[in-house]
N, C-alpha and C. Protein backbone atom coordinates (compact mmCIF):
# COMPACT_ATOMS: atom_id res chain seq x y z
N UNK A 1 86.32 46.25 -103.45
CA UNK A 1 85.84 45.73 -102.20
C UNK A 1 84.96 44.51 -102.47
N UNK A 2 84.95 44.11 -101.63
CA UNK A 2 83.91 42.37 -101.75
C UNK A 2 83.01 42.56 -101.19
N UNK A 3 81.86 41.97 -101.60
CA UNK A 3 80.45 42.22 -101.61
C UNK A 3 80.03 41.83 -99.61
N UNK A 4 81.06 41.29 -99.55
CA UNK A 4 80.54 40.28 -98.04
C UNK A 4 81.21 41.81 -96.71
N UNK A 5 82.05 42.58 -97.51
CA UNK A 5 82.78 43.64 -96.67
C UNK A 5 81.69 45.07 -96.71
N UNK A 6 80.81 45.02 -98.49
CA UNK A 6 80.04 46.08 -98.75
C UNK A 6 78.66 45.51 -97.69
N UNK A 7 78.11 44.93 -97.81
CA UNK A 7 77.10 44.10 -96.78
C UNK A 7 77.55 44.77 -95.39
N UNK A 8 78.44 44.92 -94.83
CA UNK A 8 78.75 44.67 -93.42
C UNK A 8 78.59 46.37 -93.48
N UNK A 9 79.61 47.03 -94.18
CA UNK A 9 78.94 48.80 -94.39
C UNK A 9 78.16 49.10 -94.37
N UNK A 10 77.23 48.50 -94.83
CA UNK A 10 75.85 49.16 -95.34
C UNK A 10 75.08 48.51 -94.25
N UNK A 11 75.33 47.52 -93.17
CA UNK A 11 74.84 47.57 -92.00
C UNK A 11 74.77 48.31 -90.92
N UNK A 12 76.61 48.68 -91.05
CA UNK A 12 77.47 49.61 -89.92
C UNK A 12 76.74 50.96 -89.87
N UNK A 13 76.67 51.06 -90.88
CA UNK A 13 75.58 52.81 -91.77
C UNK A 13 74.31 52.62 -91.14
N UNK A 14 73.81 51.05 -91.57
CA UNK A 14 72.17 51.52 -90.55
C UNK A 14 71.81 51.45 -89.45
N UNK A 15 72.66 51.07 -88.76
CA UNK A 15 72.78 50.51 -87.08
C UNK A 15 73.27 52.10 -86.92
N UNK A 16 74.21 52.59 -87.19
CA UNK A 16 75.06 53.76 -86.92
C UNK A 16 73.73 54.83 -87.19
N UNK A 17 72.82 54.72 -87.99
CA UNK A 17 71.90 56.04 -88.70
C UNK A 17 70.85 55.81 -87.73
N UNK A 18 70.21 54.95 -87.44
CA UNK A 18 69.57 53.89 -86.20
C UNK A 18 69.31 54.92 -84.95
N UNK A 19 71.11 54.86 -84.88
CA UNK A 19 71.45 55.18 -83.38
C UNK A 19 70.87 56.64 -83.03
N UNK A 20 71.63 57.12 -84.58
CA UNK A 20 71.46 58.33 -84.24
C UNK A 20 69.98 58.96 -84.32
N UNK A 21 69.32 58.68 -84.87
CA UNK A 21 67.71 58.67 -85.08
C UNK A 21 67.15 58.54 -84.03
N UNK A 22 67.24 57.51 -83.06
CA UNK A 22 66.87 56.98 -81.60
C UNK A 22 67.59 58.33 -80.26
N UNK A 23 68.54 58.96 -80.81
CA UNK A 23 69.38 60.09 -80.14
C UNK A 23 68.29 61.08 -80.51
N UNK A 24 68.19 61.36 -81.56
CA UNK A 24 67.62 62.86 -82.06
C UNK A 24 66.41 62.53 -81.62
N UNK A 25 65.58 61.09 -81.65
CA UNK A 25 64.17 61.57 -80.92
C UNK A 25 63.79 61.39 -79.48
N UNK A 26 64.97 60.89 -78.69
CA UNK A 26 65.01 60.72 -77.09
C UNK A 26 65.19 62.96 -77.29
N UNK A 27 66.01 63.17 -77.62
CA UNK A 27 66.25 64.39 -77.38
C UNK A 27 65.16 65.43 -77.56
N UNK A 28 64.81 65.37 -78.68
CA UNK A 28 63.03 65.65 -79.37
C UNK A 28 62.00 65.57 -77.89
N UNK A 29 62.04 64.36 -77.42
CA UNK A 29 61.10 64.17 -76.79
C UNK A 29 61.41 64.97 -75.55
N UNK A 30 62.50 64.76 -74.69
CA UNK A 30 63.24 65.53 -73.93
C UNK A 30 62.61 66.91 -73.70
N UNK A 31 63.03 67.59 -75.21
CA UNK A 31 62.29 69.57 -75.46
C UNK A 31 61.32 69.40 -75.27
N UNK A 32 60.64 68.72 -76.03
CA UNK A 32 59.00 68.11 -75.98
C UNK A 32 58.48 68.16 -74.61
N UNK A 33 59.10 67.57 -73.17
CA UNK A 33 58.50 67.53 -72.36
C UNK A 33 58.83 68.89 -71.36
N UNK A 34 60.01 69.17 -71.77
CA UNK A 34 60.52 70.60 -70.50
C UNK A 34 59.77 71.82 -71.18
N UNK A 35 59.26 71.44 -72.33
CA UNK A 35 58.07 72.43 -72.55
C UNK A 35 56.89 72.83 -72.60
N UNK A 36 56.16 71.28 -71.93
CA UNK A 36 54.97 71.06 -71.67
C UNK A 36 55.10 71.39 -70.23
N UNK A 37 56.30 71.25 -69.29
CA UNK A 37 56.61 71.70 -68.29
C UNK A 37 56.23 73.13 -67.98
N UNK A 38 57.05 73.44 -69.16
CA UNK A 38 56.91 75.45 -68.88
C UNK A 38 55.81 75.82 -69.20
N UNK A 39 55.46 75.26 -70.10
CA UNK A 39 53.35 75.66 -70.67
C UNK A 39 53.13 75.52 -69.10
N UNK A 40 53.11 74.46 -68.55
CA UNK A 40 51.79 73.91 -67.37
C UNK A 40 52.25 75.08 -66.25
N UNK A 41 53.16 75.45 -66.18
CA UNK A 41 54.22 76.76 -64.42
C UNK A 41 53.48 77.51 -65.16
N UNK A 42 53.80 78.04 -66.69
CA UNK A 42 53.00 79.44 -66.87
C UNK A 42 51.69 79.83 -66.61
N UNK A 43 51.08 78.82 -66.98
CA UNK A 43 49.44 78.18 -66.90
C UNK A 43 48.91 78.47 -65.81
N UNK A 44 49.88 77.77 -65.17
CA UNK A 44 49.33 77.97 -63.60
C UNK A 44 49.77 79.84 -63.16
N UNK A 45 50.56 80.21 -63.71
CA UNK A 45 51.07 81.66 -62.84
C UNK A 45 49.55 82.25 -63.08
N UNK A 46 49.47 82.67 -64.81
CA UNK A 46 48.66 83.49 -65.54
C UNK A 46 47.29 83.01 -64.28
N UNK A 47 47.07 81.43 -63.88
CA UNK A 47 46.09 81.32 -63.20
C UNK A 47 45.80 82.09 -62.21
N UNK A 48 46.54 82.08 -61.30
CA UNK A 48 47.12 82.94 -59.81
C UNK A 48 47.02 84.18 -60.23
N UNK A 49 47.41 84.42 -61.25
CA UNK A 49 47.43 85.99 -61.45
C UNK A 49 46.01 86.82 -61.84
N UNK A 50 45.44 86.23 -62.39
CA UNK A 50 43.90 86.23 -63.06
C UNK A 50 42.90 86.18 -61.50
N UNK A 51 43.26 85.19 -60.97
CA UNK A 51 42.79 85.29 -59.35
C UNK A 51 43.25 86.42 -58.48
N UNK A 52 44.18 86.83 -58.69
CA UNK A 52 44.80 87.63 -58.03
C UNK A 52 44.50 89.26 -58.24
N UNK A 53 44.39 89.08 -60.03
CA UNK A 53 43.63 90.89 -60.66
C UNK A 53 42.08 90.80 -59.60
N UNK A 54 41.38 89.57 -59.98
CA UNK A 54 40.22 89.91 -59.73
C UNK A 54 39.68 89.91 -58.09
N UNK A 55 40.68 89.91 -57.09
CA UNK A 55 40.59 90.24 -56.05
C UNK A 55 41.09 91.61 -55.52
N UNK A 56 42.02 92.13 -56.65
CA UNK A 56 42.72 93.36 -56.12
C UNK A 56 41.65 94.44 -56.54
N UNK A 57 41.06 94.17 -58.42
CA UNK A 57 39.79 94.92 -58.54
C UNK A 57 38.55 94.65 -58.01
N UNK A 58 38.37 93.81 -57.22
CA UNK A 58 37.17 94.13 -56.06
C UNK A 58 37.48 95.13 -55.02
N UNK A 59 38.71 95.10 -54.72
CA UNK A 59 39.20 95.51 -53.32
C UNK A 59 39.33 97.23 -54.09
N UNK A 60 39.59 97.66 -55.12
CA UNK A 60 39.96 98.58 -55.22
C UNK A 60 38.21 99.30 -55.71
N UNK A 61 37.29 98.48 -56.25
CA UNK A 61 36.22 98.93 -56.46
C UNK A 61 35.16 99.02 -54.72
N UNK A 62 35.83 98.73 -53.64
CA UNK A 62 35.09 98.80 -52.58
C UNK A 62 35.32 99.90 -51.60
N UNK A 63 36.96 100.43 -52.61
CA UNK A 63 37.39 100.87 -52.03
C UNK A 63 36.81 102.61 -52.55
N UNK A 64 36.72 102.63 -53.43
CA UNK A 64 35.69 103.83 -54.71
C UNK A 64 34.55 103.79 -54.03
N UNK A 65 33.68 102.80 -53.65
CA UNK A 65 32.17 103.22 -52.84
C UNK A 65 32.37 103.28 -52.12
N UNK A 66 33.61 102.88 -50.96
CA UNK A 66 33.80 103.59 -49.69
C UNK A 66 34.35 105.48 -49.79
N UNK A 67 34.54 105.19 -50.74
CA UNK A 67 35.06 106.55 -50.67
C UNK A 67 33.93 107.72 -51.37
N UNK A 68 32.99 107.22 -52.29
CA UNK A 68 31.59 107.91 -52.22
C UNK A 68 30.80 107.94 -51.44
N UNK A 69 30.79 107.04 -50.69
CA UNK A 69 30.07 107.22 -49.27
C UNK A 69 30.27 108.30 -47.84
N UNK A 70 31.63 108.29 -48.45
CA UNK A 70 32.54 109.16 -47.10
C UNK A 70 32.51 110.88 -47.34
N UNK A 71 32.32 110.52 -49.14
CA UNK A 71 32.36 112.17 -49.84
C UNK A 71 30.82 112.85 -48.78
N UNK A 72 29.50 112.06 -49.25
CA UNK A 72 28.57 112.16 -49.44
C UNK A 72 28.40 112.56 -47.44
N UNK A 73 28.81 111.54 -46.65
CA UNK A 73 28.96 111.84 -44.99
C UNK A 73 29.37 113.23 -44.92
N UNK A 74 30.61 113.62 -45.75
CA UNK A 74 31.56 114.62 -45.02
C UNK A 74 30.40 115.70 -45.62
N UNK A 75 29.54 115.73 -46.48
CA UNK A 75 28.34 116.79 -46.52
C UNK A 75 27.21 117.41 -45.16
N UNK A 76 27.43 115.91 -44.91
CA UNK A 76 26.47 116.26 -43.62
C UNK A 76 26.97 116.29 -42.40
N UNK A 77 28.64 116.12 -42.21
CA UNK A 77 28.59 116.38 -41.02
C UNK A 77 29.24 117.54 -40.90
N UNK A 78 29.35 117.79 -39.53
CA UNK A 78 29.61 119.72 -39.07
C UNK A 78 30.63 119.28 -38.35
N UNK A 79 31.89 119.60 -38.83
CA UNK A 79 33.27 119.65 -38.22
C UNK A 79 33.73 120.43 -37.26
N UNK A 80 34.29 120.54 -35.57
CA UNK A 80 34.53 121.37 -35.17
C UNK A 80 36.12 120.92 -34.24
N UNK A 81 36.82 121.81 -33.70
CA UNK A 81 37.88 121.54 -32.98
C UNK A 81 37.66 120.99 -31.95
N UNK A 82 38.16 120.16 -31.43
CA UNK A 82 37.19 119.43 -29.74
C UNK A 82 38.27 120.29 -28.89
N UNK A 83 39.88 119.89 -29.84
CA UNK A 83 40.94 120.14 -28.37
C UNK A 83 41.86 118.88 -28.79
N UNK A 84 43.02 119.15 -27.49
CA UNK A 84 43.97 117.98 -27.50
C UNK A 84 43.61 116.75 -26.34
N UNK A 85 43.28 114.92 -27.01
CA UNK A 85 43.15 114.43 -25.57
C UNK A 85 44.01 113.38 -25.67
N UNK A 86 44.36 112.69 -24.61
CA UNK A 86 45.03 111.45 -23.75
C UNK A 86 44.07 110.63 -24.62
N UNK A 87 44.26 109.72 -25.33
CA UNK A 87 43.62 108.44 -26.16
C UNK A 87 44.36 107.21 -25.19
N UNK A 88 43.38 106.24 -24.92
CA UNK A 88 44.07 104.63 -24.22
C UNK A 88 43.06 103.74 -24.52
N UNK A 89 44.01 102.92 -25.11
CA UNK A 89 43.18 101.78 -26.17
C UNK A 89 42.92 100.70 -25.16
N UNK A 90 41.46 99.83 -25.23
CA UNK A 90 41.26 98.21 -24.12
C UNK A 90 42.24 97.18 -25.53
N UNK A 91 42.63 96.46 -24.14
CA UNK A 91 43.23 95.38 -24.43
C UNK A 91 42.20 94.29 -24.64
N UNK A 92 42.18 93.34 -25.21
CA UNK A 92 41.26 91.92 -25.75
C UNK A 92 41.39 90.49 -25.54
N UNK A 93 42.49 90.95 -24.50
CA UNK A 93 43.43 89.44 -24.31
C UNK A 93 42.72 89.35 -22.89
N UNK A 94 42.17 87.90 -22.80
CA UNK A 94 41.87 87.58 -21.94
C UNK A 94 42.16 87.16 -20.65
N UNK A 95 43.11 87.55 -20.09
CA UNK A 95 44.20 87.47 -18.93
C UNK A 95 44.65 88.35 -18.46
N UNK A 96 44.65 88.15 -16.93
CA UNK A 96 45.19 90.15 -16.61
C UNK A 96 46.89 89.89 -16.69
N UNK A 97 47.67 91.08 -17.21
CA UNK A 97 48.36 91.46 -17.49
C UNK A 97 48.58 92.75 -17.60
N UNK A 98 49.80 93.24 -18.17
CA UNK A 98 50.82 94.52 -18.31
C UNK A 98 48.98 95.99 -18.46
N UNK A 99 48.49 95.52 -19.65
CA UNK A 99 47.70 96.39 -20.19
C UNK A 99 46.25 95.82 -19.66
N UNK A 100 45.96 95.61 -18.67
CA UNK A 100 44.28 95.51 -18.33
C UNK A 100 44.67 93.99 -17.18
N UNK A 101 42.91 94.09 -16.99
CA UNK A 101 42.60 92.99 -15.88
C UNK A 101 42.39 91.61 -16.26
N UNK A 102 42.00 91.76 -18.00
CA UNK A 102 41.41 90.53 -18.69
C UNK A 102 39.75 89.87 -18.51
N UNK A 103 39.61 90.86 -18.09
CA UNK A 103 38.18 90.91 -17.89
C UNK A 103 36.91 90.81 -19.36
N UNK A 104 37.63 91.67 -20.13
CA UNK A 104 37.30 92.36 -21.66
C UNK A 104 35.56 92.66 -21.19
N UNK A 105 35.61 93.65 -19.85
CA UNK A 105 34.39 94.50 -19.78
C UNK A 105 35.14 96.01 -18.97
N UNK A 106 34.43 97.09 -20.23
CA UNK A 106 34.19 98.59 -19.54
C UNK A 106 34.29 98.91 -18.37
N UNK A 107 34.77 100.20 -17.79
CA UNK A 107 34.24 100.74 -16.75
C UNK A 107 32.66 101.13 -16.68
N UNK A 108 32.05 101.24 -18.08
CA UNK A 108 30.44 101.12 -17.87
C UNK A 108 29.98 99.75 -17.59
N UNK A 109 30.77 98.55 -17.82
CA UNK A 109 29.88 97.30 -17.57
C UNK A 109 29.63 96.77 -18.84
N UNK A 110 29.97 97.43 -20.16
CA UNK A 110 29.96 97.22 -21.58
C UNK A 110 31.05 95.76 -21.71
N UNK A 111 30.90 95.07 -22.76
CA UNK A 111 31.87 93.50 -22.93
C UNK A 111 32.57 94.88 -23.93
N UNK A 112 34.20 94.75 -23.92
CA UNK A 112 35.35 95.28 -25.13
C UNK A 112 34.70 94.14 -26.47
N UNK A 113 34.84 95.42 -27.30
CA UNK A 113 34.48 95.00 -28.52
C UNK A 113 35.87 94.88 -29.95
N UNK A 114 36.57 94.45 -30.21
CA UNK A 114 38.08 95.16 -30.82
C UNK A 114 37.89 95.81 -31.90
N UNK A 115 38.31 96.87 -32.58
CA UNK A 115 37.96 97.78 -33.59
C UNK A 115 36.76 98.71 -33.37
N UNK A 116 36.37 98.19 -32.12
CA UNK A 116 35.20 99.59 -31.60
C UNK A 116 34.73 99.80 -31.17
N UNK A 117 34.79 99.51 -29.67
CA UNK A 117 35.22 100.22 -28.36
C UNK A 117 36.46 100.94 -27.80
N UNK A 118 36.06 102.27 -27.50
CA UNK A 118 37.08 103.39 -27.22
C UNK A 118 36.59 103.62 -25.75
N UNK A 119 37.56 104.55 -25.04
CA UNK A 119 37.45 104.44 -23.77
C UNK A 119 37.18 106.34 -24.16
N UNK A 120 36.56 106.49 -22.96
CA UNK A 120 36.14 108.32 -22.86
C UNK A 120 35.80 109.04 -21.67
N UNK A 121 36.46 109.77 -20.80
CA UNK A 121 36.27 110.53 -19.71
C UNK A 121 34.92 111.29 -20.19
N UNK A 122 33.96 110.90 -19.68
CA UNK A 122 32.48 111.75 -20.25
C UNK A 122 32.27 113.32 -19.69
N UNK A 123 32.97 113.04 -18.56
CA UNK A 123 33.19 114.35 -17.78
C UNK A 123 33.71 115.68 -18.73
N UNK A 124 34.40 115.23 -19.60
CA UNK A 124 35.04 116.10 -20.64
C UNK A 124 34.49 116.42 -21.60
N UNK A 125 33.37 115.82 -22.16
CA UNK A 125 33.13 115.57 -23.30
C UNK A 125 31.79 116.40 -22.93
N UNK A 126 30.83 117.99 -24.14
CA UNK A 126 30.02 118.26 -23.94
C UNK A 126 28.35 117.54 -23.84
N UNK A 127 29.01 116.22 -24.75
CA UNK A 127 27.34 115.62 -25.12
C UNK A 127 27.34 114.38 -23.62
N UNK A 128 28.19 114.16 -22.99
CA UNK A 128 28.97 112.91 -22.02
C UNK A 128 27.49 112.75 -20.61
N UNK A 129 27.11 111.39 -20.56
CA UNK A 129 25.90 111.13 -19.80
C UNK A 129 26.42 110.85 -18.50
C-alpha cells in the first residue's frame, strides 16, 4: 500500500473512532441525566412520604390520648338504658328549603351550631327544663 492511501486510513480510523466516542458519550450523558431524573421523582416521593408518616403518626398518637381520655370518662360515668327515640338532625344551610326554614336558630331561640346542636323533646327526657 502507499503511504498517501495508509495516511487516509489512519484518518478514516480516527474520524470513524471520533464518531464513535462522541456516540458513547452523548449516550453516557443521556443515562447520566434519566437518572438524575429518577434520583430527583424518588427524592421527592420519599419527601411526601416522610410528610405523610409524620402526619398519620400524629393523627394516630391523638388518637391513643383520645382514647385514654375516654377509658378514664367511661370510669365516671353511670350508664343506663334511656329507651328507643325519633333522632332529627338541624340543617345549616341558610335558606329555607326541603329540611328547615334557614333560619339556623332553635325552637329555644339557640343560633344551630353543626356538630353540636341536637334537637330534644324535653317533655321526654327526666332531667328536661
Amino acid at each position: 500500500m502507499r503511504p498517501d492511501t495508509l495516511s487516509k486510513l489512519a484518518v478514516t480510523a480516527a474520524i470513524c473512532a471520533t464518531v464513535a466516542s462522541g456516540i458513547a458519550v452523548g449516550m453516557a450523558n443521556g443515562r447520566i441525566n434519566d437518572l438524575e431524573m429518577q434520583r430527583d421523582i424518588y427524592k421527592s416521593r420519599a419527601e411526601d412520604w416522610e410528610g405523610t408518616a409524620g402526619i398519620v403518626a400524629q393523627y394516630a398518637d391523638d388518637l391513643a390520648d383520645e382514647l385514654k381520655i375516654r377509658s378514664k370518662l367511661d370510669e365516671k360515668l353511670d350508664v343506663e338504658y334511656a329507651g328507643i327515640f325519633k333522632c332529627t338532625a338541624y340543617c345549616t344551610e341558610k335558606w329555607s328549603h326541603i329540611c328547615g326554614t334557614g333560619t339556623g336558630i332553635t325552637a329555644s331561640g339557640q343560633p344551630i351550631q353543626a356538630g353540636v346542636t341536637v334537637a330534644a323533646d324535653q317533655t321526654l327526657l327526666p332531667y328536661g327544663t
